[in-house]
PDB file of N, CA and C in Angstrom:
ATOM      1  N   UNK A   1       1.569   6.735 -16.495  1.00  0.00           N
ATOM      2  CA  UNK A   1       1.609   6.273 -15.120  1.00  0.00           C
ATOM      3  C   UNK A   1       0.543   5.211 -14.886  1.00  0.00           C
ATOM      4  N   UNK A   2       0.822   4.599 -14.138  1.00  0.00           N
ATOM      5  CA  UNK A   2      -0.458   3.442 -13.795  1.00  0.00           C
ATOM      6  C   UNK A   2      -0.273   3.570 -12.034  1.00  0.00           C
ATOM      7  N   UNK A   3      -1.416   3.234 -11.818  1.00  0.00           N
ATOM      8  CA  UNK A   3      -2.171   3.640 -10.077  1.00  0.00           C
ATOM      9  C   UNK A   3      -2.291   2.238  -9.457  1.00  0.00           C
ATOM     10  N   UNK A   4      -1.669   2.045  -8.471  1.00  0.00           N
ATOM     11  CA  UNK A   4      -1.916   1.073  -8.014  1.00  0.00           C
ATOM     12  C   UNK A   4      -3.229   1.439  -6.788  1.00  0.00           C
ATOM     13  N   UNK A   5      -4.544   0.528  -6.531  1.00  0.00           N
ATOM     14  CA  UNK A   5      -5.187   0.836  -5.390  1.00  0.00           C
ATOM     15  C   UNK A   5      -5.273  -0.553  -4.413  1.00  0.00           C
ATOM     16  N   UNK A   6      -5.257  -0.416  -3.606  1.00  0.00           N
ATOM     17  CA  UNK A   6      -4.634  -1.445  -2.299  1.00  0.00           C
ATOM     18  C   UNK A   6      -5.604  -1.289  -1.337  1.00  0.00           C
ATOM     19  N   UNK A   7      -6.161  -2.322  -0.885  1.00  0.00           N
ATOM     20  CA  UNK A   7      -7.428  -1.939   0.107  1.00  0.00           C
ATOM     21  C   UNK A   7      -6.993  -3.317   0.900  1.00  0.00           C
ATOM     22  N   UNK A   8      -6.826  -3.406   2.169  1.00  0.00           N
ATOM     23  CA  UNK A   8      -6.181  -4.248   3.054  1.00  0.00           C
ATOM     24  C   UNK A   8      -7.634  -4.413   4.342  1.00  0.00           C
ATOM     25  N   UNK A   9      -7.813  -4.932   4.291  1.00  0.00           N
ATOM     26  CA  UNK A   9      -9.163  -5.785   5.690  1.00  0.00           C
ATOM     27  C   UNK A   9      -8.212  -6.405   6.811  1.00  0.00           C
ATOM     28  N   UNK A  10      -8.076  -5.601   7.633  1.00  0.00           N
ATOM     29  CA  UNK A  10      -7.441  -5.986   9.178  1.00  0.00           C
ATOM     30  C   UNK A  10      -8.669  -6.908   9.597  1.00  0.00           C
ATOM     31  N   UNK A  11      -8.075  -8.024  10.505  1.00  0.00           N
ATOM     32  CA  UNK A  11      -8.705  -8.530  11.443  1.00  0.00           C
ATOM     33  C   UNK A  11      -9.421  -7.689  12.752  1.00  0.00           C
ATOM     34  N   UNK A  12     -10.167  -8.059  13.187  1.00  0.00           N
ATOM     35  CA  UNK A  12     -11.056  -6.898  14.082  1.00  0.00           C
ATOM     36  C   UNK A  12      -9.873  -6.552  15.128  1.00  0.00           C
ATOM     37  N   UNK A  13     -10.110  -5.124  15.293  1.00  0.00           N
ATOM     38  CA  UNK A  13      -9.256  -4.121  16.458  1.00  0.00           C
ATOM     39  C   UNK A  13      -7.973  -4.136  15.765  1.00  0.00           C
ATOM     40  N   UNK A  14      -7.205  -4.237  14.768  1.00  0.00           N
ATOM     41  CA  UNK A  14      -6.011  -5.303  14.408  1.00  0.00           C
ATOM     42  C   UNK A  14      -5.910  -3.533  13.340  1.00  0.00           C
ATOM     43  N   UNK A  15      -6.673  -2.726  12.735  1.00  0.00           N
ATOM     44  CA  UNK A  15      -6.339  -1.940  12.589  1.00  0.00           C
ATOM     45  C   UNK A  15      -5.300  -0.639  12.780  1.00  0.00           C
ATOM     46  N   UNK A  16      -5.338  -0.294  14.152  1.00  0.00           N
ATOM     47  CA  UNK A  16      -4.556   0.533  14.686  1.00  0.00           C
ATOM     48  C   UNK A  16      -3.039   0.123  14.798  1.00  0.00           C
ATOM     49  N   UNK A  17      -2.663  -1.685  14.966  1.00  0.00           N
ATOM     50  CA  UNK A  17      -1.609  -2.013  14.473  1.00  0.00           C
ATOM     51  C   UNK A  17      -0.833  -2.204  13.142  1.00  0.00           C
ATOM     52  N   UNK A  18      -2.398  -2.272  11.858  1.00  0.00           N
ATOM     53  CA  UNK A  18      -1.280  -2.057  10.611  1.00  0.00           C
ATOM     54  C   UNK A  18      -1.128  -0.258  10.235  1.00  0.00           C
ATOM     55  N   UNK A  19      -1.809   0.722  10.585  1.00  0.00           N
ATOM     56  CA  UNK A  19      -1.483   1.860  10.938  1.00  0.00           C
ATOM     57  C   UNK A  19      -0.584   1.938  10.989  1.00  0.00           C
ATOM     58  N   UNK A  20      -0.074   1.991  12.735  1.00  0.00           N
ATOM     59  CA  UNK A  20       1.294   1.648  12.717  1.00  0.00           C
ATOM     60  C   UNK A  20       2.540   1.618  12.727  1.00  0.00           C
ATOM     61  N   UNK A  21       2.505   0.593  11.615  1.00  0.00           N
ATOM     62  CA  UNK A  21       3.691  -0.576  10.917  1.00  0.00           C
ATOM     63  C   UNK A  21       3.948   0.898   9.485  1.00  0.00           C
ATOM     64  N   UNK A  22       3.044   1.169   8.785  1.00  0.00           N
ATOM     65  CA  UNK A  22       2.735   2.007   7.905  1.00  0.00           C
ATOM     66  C   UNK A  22       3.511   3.321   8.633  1.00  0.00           C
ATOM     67  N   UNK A  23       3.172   4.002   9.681  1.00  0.00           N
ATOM     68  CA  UNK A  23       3.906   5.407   9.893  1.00  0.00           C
ATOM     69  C   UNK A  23       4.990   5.003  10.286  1.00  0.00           C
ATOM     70  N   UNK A  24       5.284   3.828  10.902  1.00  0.00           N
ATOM     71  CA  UNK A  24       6.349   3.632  11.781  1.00  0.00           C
ATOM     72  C   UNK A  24       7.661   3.214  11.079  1.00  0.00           C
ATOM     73  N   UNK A  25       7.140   2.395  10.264  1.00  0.00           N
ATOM     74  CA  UNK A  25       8.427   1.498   9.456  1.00  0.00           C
ATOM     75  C   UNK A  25       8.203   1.439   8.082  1.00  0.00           C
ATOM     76  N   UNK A  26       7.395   1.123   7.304  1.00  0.00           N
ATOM     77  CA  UNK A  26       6.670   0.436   5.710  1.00  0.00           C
ATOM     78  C   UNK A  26       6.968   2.088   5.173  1.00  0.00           C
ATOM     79  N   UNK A  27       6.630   3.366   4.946  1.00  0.00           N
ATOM     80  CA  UNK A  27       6.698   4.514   4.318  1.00  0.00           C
ATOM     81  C   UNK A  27       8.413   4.446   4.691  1.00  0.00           C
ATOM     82  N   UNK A  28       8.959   4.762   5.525  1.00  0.00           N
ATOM     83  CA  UNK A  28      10.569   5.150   5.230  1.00  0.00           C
ATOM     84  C   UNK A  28      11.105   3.816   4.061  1.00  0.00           C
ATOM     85  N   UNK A  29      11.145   2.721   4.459  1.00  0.00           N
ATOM     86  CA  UNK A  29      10.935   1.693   3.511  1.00  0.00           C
ATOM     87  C   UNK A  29      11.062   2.090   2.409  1.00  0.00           C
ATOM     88  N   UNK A  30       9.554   2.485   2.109  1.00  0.00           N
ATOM     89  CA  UNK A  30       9.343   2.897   0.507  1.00  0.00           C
ATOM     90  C   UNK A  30       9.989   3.763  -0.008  1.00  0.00           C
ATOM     91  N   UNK A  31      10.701   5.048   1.045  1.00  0.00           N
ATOM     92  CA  UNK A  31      11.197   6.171   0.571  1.00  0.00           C
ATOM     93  C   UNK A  31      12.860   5.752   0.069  1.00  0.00           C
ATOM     94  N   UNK A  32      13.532   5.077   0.708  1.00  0.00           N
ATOM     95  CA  UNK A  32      14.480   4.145   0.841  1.00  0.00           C
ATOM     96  C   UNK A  32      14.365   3.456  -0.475  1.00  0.00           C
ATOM     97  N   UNK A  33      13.349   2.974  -0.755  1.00  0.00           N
ATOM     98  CA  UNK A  33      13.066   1.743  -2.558  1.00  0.00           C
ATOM     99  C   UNK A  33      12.793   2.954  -3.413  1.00  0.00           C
ATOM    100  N   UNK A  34      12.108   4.033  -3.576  1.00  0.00           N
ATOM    101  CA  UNK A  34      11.687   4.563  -4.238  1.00  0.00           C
ATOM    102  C   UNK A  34      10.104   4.369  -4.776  1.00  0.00           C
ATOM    103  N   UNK A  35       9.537   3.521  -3.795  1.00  0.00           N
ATOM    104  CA  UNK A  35       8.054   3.482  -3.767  1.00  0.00           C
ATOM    105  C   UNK A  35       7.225   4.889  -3.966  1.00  0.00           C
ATOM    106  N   UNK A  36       6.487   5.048  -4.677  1.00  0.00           N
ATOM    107  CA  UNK A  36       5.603   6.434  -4.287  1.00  0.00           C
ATOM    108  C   UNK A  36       4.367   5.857  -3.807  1.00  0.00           C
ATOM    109  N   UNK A  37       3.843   6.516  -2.919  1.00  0.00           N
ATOM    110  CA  UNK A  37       2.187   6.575  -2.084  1.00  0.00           C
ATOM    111  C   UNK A  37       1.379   8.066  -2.352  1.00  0.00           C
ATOM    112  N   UNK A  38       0.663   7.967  -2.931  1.00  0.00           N
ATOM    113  CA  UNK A  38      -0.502   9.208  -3.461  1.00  0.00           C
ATOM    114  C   UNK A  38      -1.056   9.271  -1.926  1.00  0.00           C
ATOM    115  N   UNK A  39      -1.738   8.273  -1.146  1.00  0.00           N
ATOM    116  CA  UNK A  39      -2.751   8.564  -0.019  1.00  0.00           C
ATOM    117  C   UNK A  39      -2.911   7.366   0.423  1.00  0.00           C
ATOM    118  N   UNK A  40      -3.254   7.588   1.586  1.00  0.00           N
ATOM    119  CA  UNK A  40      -4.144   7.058   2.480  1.00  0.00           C
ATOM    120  C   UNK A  40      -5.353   7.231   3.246  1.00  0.00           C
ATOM    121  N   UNK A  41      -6.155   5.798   3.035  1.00  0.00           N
ATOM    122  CA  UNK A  41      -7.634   6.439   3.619  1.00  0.00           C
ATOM    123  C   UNK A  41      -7.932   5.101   4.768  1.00  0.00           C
ATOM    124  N   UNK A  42      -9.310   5.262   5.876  1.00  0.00           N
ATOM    125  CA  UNK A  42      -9.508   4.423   6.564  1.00  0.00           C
ATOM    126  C   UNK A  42     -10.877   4.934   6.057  1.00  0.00           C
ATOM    127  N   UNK A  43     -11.955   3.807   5.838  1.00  0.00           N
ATOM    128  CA  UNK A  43     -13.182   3.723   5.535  1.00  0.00           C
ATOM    129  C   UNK A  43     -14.226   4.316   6.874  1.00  0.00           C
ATOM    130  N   UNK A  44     -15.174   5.500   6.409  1.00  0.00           N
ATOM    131  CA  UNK A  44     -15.380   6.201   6.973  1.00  0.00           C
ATOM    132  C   UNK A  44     -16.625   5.379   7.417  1.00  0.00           C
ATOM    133  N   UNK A  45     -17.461   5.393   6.177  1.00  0.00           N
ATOM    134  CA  UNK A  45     -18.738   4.688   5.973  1.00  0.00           C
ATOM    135  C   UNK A  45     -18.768   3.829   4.576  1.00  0.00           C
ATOM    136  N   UNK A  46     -19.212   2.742   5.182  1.00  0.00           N
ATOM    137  CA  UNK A  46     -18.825   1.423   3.939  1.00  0.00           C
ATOM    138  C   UNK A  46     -18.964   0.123   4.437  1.00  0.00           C
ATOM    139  N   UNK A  47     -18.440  -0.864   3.518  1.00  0.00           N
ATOM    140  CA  UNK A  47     -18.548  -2.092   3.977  1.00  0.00           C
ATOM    141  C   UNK A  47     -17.562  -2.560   5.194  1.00  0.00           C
ATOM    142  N   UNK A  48     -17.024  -1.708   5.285  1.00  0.00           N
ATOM    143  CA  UNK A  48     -15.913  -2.122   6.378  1.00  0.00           C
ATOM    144  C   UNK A  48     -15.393  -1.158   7.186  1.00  0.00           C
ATOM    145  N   UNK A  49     -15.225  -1.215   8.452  1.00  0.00           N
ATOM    146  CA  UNK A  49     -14.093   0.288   9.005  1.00  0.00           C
ATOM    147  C   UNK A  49     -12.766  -0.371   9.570  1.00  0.00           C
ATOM    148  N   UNK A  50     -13.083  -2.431   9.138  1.00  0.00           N
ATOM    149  CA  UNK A  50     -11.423  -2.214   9.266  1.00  0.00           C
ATOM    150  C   UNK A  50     -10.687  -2.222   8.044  1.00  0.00           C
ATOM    151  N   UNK A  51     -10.937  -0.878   7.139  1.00  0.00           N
ATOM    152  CA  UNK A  51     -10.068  -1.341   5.867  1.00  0.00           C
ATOM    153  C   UNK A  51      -8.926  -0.106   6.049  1.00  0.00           C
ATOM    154  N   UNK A  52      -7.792  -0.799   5.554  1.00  0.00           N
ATOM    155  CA  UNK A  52      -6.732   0.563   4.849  1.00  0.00           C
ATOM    156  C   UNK A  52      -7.106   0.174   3.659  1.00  0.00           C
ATOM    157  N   UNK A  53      -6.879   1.960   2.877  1.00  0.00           N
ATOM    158  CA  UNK A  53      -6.993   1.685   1.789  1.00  0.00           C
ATOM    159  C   UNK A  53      -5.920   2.994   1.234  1.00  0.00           C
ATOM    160  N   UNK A  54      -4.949   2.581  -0.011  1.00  0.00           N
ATOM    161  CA  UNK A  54      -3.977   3.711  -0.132  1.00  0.00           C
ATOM    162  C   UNK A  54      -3.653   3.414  -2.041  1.00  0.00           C
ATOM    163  N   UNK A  55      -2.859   4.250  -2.277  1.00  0.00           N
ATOM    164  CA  UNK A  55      -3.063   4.268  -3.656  1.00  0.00           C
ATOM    165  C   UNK A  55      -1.008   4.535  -3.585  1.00  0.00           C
ATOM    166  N   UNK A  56      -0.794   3.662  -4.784  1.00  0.00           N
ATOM    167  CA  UNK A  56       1.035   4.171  -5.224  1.00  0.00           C
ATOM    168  C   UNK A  56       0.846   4.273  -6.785  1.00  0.00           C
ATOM    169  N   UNK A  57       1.591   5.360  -7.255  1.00  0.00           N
ATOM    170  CA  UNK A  57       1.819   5.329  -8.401  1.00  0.00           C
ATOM    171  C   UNK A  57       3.097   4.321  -8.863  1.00  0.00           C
ATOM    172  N   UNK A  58       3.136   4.080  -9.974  1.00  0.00           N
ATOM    173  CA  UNK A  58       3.737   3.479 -10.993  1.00  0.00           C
ATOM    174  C   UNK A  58       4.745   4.179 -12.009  1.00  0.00           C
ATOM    175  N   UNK A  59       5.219   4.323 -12.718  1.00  0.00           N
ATOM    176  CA  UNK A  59       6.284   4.692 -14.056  1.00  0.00           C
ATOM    177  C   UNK A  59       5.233   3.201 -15.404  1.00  0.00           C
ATOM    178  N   UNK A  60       6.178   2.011 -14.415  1.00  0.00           N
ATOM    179  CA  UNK A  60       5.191   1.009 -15.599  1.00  0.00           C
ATOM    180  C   UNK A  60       5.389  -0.266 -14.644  1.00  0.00           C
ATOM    181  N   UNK A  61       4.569  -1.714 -15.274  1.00  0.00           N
ATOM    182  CA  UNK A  61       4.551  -2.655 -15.043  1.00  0.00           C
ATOM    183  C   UNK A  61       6.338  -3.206 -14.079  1.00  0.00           C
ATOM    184  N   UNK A  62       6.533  -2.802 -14.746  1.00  0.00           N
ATOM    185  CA  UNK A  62       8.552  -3.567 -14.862  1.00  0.00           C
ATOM    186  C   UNK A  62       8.706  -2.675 -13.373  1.00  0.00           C
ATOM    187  N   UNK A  63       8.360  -1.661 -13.705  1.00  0.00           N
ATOM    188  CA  UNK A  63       9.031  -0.648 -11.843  1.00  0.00           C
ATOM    189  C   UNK A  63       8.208  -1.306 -10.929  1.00  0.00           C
ATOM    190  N   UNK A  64       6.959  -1.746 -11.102  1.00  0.00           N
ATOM    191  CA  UNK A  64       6.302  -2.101  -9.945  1.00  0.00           C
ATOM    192  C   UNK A  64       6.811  -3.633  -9.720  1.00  0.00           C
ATOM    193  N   UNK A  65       6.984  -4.335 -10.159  1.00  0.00           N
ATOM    194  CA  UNK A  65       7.678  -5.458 -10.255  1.00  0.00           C
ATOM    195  C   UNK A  65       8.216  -6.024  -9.701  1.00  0.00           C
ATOM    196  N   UNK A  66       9.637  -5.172 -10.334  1.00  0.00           N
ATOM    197  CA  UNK A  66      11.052  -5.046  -9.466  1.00  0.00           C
ATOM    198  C   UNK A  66      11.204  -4.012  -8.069  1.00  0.00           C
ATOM    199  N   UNK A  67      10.476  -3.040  -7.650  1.00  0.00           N
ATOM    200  CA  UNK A  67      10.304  -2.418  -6.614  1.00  0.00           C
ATOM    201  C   UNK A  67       9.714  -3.460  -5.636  1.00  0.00           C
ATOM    202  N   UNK A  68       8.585  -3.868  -5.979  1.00  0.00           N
ATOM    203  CA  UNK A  68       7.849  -4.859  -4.875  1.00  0.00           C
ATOM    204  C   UNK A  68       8.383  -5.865  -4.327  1.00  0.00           C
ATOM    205  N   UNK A  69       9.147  -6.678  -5.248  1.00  0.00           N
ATOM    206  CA  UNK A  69       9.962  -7.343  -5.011  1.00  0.00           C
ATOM    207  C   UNK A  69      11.091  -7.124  -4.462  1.00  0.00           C
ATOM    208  N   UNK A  70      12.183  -5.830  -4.314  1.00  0.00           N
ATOM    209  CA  UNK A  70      12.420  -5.147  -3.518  1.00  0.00           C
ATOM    210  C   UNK A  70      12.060  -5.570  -2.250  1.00  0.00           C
ATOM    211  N   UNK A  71      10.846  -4.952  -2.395  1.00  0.00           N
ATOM    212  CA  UNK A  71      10.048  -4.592  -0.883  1.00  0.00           C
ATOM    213  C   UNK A  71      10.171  -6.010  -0.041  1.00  0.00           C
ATOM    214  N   UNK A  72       9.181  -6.702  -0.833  1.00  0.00           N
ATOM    215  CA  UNK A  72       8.885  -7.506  -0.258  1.00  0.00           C
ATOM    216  C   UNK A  72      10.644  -9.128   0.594  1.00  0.00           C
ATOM    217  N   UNK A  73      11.359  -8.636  -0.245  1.00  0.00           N
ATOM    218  CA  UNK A  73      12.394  -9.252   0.050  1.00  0.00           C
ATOM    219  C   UNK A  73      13.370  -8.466   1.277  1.00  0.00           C
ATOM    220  N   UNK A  74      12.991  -7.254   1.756  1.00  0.00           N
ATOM    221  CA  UNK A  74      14.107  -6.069   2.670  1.00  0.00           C
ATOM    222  C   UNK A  74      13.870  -6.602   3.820  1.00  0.00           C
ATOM    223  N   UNK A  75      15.509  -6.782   4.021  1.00  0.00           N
ATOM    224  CA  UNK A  75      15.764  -7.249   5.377  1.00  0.00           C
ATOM    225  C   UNK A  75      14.812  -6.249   6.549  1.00  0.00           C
ATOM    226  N   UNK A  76      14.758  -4.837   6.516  1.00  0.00           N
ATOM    227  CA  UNK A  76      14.327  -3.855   7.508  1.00  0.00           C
ATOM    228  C   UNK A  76      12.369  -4.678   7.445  1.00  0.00           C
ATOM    229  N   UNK A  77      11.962  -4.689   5.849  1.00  0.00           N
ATOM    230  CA  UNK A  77      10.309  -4.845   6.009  1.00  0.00           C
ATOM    231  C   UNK A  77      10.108  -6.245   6.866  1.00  0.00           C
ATOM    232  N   UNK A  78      10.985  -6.980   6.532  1.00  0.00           N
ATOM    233  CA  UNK A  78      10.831  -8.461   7.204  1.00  0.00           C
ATOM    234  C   UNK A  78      10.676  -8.142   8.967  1.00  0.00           C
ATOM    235  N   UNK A  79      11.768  -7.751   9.134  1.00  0.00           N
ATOM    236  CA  UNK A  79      11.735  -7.329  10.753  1.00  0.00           C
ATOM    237  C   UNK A  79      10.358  -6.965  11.294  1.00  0.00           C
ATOM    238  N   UNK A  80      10.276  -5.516  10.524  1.00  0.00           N
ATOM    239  CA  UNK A  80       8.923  -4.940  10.709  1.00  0.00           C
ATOM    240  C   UNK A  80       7.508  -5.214  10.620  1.00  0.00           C
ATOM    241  N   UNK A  81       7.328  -6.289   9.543  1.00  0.00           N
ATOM    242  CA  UNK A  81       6.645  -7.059   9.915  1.00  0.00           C
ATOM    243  C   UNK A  81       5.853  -8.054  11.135  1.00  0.00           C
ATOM    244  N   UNK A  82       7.339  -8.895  10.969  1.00  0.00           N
ATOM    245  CA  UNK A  82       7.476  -9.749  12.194  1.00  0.00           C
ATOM    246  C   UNK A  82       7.098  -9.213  13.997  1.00  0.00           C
ATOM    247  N   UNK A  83       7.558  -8.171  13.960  1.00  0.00           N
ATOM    248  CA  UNK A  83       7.022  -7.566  15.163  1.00  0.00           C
ATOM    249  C   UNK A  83       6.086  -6.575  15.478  1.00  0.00           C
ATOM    250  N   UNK A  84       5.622  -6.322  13.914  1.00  0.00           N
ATOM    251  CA  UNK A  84       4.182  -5.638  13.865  1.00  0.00           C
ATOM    252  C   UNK A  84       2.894  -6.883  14.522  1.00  0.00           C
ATOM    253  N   UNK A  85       3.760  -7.914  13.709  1.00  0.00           N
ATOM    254  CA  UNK A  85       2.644  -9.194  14.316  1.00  0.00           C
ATOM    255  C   UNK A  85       3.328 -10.327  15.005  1.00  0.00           C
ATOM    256  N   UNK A  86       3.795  -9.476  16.100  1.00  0.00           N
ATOM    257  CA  UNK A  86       4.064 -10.374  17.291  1.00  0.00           C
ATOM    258  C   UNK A  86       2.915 -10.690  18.711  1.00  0.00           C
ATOM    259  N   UNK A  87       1.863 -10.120  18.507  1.00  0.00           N
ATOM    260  CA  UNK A  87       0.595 -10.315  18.529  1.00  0.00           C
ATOM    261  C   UNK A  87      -0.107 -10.661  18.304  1.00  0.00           C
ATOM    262  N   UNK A  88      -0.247 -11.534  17.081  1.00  0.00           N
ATOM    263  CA  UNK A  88      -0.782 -12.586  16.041  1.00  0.00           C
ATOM    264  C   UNK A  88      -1.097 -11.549  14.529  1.00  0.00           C
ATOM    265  N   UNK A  89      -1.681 -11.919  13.543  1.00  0.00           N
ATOM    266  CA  UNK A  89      -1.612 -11.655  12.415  1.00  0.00           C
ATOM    267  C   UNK A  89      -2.772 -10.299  12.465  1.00  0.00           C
ATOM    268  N   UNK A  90      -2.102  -9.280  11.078  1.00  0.00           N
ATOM    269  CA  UNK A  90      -3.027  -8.012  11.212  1.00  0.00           C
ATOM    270  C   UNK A  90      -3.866  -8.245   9.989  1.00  0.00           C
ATOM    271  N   UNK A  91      -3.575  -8.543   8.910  1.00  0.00           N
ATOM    272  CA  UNK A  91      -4.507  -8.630   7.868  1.00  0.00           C
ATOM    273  C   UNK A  91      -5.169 -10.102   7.387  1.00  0.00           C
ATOM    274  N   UNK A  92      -6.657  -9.682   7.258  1.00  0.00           N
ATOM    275  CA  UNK A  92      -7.183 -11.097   6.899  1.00  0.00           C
ATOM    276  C   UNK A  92      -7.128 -10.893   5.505  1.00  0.00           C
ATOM    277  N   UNK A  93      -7.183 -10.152   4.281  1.00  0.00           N
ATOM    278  CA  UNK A  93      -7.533  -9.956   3.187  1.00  0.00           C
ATOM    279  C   UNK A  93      -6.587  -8.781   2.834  1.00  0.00           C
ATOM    280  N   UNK A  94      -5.830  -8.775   1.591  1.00  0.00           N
ATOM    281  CA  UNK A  94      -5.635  -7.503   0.661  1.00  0.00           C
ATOM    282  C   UNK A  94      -5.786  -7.822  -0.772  1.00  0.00           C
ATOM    283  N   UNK A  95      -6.725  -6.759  -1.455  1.00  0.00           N
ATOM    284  CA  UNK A  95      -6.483  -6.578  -2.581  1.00  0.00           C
ATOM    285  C   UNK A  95      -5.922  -5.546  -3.581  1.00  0.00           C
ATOM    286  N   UNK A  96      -5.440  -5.666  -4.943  1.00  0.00           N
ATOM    287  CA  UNK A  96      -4.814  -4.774  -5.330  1.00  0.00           C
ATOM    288  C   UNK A  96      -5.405  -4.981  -6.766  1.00  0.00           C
ATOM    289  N   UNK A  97      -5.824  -3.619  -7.302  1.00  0.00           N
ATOM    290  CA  UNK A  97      -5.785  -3.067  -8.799  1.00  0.00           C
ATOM    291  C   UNK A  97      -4.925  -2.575  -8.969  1.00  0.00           C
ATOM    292  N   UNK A  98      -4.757  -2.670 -10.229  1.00  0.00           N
ATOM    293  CA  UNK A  98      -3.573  -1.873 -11.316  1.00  0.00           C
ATOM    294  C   UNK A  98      -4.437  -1.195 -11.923  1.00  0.00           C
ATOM    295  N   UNK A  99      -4.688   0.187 -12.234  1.00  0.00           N
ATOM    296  CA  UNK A  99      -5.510   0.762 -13.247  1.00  0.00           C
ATOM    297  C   UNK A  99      -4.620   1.500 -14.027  1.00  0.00           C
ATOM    298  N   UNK A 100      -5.593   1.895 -14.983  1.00  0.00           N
ATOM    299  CA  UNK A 100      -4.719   3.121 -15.974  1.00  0.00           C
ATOM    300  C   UNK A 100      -5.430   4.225 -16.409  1.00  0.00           C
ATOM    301  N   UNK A 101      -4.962   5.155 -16.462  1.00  0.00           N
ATOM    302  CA  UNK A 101      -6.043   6.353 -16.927  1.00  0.00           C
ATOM    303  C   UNK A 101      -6.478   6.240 -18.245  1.00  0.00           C
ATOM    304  N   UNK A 102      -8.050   6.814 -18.420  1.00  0.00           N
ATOM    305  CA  UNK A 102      -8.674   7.207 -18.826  1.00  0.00           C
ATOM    306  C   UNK A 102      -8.045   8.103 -20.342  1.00  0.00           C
ATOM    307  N   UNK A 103      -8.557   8.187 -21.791  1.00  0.00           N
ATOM    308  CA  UNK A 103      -8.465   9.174 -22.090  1.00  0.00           C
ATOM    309  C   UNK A 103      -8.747  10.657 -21.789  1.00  0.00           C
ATOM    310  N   UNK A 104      -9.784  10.685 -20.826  1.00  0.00           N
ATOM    311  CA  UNK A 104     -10.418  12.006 -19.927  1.00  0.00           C
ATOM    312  C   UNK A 104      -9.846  12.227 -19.030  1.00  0.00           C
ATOM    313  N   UNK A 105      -8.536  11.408 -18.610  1.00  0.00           N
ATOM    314  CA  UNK A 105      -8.111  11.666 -17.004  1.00  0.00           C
ATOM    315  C   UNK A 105      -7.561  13.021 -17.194  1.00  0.00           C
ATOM    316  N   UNK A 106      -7.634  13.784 -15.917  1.00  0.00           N
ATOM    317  CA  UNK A 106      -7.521  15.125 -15.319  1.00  0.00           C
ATOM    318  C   UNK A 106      -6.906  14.989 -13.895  1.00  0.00           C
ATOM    319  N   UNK A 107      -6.107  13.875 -12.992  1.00  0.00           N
ATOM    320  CA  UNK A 107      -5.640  13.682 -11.849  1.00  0.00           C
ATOM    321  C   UNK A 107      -4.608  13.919 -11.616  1.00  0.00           C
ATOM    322  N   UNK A 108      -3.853  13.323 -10.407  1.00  0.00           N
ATOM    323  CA  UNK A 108      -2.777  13.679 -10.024  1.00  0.00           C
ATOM    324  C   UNK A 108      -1.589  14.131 -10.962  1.00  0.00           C
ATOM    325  N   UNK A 109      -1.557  13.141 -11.773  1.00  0.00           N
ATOM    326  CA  UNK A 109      -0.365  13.902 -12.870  1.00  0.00           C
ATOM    327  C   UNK A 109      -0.651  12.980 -14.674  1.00  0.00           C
ATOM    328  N   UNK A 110      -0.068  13.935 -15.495  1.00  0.00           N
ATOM    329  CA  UNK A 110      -0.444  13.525 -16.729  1.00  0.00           C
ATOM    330  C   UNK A 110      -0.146  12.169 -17.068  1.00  0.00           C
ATOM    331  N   UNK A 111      -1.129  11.406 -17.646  1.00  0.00           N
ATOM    332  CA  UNK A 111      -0.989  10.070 -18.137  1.00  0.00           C
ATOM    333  C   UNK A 111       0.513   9.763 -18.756  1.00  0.00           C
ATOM    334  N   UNK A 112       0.816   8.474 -19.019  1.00  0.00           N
ATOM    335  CA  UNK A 112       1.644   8.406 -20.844  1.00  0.00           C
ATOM    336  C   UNK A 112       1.198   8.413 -21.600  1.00  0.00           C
ATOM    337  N   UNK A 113       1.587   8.725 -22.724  1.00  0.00           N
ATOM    338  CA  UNK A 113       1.101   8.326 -23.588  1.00  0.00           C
ATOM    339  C   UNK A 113       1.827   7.977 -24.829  1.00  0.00           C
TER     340      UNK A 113
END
């Protein structure tokens, strides 16, 4: 499996609207593509408290790929988007790792190998 981690920097107050977009529309979405989401977090104490930050697992490179692309092309996410930020824009910044476990990993579910 490989972990995707996603940490997104809303524009100030701009938080509670990508929230949301996320319970409201973006998770059925994913359930719909076959996206998986491990979690979600909002930064408690840190460099930021406007961050989302959430984690999806993987199968491999090729699923995340072609899923995202998916995503990112669905008539429903486009909409949802668009009127998530019909208010002006919610994110100034996202970044994304790809990691891979560890020979020591002990997490959510067993590596490949």
């Amino acid at each position: 499996m490989i972990h995707e981690l996603r940490i997104y920097t809303c524009l100030p107050e701009r938080l509670p609207a990508l929230q949301q977009r996320f319970e409201i529309a973006t998770l059925a979405i994913w359930e719909r593509l076959g996206i998986r989401s491990l979690g979600f977090w909002t930064t408690m104490i840190g460099s930021s408290s406007n961050d989302l930050t959430y984690l999806l697992e993987w199968r491999s490179l090729a699923e995340r790929e072609q899923k995202w692309s998916e995503f990112i092309a669905d008539r429903e996410w486009k909409e949802a988007k668009a009127k998530s930020e019909a208010d002006g824009p919610i994110v100034a910044n996202i970044v994304s790792s790809l990691l891979q476990p560890t020979r020591f990993y002990r997490g959510f579910s067993k590596p490949s190998e």
